[in-house]
N, C-alpha and C. Protein backbone atom coordinates (compact mmCIF):
# COMPACT_ATOMS: atom_id res chain seq x y z
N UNK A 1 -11.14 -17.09 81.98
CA UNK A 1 -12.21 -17.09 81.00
C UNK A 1 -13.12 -15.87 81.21
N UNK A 2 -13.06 -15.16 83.09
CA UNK A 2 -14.29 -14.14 82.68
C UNK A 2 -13.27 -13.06 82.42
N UNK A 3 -11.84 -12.80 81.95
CA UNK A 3 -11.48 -11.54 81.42
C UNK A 3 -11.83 -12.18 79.93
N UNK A 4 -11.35 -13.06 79.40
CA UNK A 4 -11.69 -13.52 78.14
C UNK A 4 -13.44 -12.87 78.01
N UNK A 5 -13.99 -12.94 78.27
CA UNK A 5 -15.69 -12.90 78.03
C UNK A 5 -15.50 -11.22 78.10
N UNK A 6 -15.19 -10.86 78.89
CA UNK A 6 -15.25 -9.14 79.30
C UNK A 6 -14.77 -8.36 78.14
N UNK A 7 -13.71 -9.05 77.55
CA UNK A 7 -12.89 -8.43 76.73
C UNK A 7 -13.65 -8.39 75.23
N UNK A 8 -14.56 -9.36 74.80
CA UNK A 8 -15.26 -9.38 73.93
C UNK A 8 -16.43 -8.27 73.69
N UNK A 9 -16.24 -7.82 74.92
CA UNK A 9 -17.32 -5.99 74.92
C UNK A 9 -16.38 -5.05 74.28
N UNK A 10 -14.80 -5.44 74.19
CA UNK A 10 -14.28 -4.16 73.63
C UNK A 10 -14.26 -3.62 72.66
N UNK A 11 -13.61 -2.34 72.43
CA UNK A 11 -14.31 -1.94 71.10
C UNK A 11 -13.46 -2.79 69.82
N UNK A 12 -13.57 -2.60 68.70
CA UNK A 12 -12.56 -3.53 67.74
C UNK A 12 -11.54 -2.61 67.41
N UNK A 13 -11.38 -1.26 67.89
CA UNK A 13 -9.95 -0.82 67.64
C UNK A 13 -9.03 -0.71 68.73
N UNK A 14 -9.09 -1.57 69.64
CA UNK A 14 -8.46 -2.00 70.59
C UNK A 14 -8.17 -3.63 70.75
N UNK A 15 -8.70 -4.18 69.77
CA UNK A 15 -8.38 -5.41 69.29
C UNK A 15 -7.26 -5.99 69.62
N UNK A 16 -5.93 -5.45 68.49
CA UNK A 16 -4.48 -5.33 68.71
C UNK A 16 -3.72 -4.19 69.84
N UNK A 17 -4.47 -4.12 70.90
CA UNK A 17 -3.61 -3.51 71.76
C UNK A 17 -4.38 -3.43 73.44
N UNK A 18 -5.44 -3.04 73.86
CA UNK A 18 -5.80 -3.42 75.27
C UNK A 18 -6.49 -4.80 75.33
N UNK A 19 -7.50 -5.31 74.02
CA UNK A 19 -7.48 -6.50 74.66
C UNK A 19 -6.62 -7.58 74.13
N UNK A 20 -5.71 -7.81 73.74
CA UNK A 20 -4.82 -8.36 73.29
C UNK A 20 -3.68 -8.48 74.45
N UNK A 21 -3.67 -7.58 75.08
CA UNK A 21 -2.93 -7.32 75.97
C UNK A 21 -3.42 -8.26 77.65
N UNK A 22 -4.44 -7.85 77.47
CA UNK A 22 -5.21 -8.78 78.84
C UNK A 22 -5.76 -9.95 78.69
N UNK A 23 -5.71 -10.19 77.71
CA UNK A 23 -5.76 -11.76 77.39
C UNK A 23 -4.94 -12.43 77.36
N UNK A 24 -3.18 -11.92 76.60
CA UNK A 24 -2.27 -12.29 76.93
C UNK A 24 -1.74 -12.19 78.18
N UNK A 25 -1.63 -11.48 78.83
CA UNK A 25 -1.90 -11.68 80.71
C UNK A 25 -2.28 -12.41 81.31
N UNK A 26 -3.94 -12.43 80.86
CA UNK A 26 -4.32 -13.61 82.19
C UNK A 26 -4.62 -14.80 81.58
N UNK A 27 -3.75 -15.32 80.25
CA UNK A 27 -3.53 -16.62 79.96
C UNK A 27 -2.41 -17.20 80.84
N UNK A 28 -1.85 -16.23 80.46
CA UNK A 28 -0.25 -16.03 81.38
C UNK A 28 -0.65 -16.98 82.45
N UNK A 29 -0.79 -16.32 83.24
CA UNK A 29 -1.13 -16.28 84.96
C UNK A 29 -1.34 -17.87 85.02
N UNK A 30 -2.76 -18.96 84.42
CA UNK A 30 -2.09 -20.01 84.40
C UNK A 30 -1.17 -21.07 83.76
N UNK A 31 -0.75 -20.30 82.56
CA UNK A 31 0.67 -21.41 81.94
C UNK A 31 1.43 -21.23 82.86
N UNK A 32 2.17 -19.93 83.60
CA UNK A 32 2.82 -20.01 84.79
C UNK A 32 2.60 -20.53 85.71
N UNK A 33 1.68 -21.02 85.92
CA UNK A 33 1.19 -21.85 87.31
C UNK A 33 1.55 -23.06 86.74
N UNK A 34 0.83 -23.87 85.69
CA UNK A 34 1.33 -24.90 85.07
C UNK A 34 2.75 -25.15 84.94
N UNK A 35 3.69 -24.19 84.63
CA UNK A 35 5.40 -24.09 84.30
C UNK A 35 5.35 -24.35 85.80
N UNK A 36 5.12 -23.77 86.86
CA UNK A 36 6.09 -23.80 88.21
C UNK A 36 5.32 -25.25 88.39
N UNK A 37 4.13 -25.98 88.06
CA UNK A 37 4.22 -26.82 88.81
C UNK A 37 4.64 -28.69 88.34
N UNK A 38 5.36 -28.02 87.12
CA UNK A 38 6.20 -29.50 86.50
C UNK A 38 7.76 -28.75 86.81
N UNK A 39 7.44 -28.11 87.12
CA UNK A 39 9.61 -27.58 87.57
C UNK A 39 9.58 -27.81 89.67
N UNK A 40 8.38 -28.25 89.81
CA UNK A 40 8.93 -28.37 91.65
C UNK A 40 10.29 -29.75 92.01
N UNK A 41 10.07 -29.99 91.21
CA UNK A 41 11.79 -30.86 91.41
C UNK A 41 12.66 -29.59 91.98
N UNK A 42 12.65 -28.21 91.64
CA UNK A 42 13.53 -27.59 91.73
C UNK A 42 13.15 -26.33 92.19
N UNK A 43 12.98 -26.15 93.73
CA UNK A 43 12.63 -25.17 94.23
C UNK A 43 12.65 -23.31 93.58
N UNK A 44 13.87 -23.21 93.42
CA UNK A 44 14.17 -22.34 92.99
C UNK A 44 13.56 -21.68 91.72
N UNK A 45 13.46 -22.62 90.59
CA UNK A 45 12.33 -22.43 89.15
C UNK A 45 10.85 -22.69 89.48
N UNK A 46 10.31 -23.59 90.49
CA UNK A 46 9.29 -23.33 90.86
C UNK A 46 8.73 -22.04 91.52
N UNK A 47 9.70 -21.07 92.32
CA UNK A 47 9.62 -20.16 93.10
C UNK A 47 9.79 -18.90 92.10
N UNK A 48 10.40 -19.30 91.11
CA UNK A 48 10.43 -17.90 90.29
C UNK A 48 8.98 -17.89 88.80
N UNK A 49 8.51 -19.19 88.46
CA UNK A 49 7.69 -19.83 87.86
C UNK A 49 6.00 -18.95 88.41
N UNK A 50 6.37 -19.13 90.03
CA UNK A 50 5.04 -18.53 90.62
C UNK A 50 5.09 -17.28 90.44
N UNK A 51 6.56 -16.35 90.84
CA UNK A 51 6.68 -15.17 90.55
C UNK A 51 6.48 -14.23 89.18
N UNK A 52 6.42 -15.07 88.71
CA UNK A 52 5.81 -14.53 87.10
C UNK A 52 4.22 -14.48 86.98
N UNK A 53 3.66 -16.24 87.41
CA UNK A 53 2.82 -15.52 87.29
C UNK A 53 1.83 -14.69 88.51
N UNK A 54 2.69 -14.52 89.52
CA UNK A 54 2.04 -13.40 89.86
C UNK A 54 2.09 -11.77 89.30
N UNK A 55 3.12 -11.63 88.75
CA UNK A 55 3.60 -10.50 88.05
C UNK A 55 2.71 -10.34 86.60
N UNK A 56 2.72 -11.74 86.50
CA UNK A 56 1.24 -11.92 85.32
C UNK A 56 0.08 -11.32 85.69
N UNK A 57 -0.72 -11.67 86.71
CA UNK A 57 -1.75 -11.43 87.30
C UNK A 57 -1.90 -9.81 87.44
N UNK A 58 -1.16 -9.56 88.21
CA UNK A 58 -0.44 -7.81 88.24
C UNK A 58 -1.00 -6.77 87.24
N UNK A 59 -0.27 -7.51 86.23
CA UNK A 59 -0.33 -7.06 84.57
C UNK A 59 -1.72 -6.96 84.22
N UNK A 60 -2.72 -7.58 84.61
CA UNK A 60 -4.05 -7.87 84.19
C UNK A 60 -4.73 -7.22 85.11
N UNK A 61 -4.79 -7.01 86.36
CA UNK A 61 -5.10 -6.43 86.90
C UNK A 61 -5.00 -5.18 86.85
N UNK A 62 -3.50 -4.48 86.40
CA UNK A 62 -3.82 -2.56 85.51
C UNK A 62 -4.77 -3.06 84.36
N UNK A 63 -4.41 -3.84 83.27
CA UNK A 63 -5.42 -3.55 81.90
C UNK A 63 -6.64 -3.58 82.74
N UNK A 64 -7.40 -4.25 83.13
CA UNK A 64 -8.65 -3.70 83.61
C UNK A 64 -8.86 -2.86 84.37
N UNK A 65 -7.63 -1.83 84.94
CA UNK A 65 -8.09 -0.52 85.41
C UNK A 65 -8.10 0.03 84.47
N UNK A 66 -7.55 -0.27 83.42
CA UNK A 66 -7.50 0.91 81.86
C UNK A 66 -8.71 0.70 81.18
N UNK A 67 -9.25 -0.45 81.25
CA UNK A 67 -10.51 -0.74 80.35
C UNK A 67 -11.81 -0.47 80.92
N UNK A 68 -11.58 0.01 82.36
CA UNK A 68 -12.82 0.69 83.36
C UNK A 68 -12.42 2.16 83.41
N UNK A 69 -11.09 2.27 82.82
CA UNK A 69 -11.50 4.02 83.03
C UNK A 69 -11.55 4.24 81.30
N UNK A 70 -11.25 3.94 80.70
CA UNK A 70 -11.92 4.03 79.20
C UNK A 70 -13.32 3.38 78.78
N UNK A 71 -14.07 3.03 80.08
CA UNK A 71 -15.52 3.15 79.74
C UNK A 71 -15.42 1.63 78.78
N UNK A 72 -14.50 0.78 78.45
CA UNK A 72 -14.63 -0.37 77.99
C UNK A 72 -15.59 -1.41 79.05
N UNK A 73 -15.46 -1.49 80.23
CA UNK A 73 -15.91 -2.60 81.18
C UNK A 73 -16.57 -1.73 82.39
N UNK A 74 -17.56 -2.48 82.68
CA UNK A 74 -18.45 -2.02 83.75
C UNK A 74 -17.84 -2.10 85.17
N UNK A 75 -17.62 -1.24 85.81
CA UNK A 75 -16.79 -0.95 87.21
C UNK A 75 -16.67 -2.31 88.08
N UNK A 76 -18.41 -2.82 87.78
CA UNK A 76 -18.57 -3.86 89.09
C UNK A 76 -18.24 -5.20 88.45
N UNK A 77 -17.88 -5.02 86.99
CA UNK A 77 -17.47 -6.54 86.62
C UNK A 77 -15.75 -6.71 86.95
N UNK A 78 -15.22 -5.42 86.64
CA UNK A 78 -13.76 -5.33 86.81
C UNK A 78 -13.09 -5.42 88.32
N UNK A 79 -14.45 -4.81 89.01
CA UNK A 79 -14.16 -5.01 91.02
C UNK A 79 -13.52 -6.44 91.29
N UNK A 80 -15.15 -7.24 90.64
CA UNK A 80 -14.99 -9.11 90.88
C UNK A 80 -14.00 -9.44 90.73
N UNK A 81 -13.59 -9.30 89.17
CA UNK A 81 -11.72 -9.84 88.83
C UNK A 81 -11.30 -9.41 89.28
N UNK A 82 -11.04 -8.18 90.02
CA UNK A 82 -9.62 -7.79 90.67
C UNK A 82 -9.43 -8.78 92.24
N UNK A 83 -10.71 -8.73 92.79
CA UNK A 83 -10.97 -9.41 93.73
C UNK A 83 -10.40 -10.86 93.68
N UNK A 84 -10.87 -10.97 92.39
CA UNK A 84 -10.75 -12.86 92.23
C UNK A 84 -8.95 -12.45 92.06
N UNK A 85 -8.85 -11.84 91.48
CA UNK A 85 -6.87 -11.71 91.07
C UNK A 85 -6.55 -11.82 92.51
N UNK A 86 -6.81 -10.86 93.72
CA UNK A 86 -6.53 -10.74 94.83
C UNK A 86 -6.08 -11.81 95.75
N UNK A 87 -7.70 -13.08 95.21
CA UNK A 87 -7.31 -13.72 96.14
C UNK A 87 -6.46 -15.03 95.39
N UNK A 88 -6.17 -15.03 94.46
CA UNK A 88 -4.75 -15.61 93.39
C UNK A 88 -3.63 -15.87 93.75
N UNK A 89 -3.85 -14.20 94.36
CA UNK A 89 -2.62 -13.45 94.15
C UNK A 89 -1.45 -14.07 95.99
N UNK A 90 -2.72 -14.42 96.50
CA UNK A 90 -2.87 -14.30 98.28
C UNK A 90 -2.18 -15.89 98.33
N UNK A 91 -3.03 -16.57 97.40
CA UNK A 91 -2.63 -17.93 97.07
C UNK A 91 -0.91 -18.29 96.84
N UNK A 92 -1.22 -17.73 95.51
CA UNK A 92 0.36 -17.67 95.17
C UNK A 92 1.60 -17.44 96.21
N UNK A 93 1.43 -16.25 96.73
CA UNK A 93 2.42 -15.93 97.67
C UNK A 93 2.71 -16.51 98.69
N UNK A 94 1.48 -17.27 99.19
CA UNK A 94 1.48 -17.88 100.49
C UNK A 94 2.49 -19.08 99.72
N UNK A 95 1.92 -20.00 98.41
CA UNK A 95 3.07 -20.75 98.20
C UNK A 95 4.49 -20.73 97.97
N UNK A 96 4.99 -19.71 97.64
CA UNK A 96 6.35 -18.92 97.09
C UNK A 96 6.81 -18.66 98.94
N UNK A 97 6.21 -18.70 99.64
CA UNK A 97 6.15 -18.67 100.73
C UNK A 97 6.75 -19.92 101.69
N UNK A 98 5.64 -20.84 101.58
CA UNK A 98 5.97 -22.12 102.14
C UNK A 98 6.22 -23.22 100.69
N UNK A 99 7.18 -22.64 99.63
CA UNK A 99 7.61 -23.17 98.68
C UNK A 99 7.95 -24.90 99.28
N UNK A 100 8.63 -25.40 100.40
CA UNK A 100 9.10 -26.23 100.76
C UNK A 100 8.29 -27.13 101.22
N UNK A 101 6.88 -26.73 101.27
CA UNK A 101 6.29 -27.98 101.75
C UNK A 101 5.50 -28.50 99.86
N UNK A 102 5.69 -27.50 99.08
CA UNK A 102 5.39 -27.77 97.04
C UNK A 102 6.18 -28.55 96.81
N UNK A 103 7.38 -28.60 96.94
CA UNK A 103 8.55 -28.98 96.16
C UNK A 103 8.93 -30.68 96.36
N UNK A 104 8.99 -31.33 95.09
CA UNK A 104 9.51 -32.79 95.41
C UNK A 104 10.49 -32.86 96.30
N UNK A 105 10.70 -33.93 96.87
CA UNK A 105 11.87 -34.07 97.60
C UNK A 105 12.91 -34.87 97.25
């Protein structure tokens, strides 16, 4: 929700293309979390489920380097999210990680 809010500073001819773009991203980030976590019956789709959306996260994390160097977003609001992506991101992996203690049995 705070790239959603951020993105509403942009200009409107970027409407259909940077923020459209990072919104579709970091919606992403949790329907993928949601997808991997009704597929843990099955390690394997849960493990690739997370991998998306970390690759989601990723994705959102450049658009807001693009929207701080095009002067769209203020440096220190785009720091926070990357930060907050960071520690997501730290999350995620650690589970894709110890996938086996997620997964139904």
């Amino acid at each position: 929700m705070k790239v959603f809010e951020l993105s509403k500073q942009f200009p409107k001819e970027e409407r259909y293309s940077l923020t459209d773009q990072v919104r579709r991203s970091s919606r992403s980030v949790s329907s993928q979390i949601a997808e991997a976590w009704h597929k843990r019956a099955y390690e394997a789709a849960f493990v690739s489920k997370l991998r998306d959306s970390c690759a989601e996260a990723a994705e959102t994390q450049t658009w807001l380097d693009y929207a701080v160097a095009c002067k769209y977003a203020d440096s220190a609001n785009a720091v926070e999210l990357n930060l907050d992506y960071e520690a997501l991101l730290r999350s995620l992996r650690g589970m894709i990680h110890n996938s086996e203690k997620w997964v139904e049995s």
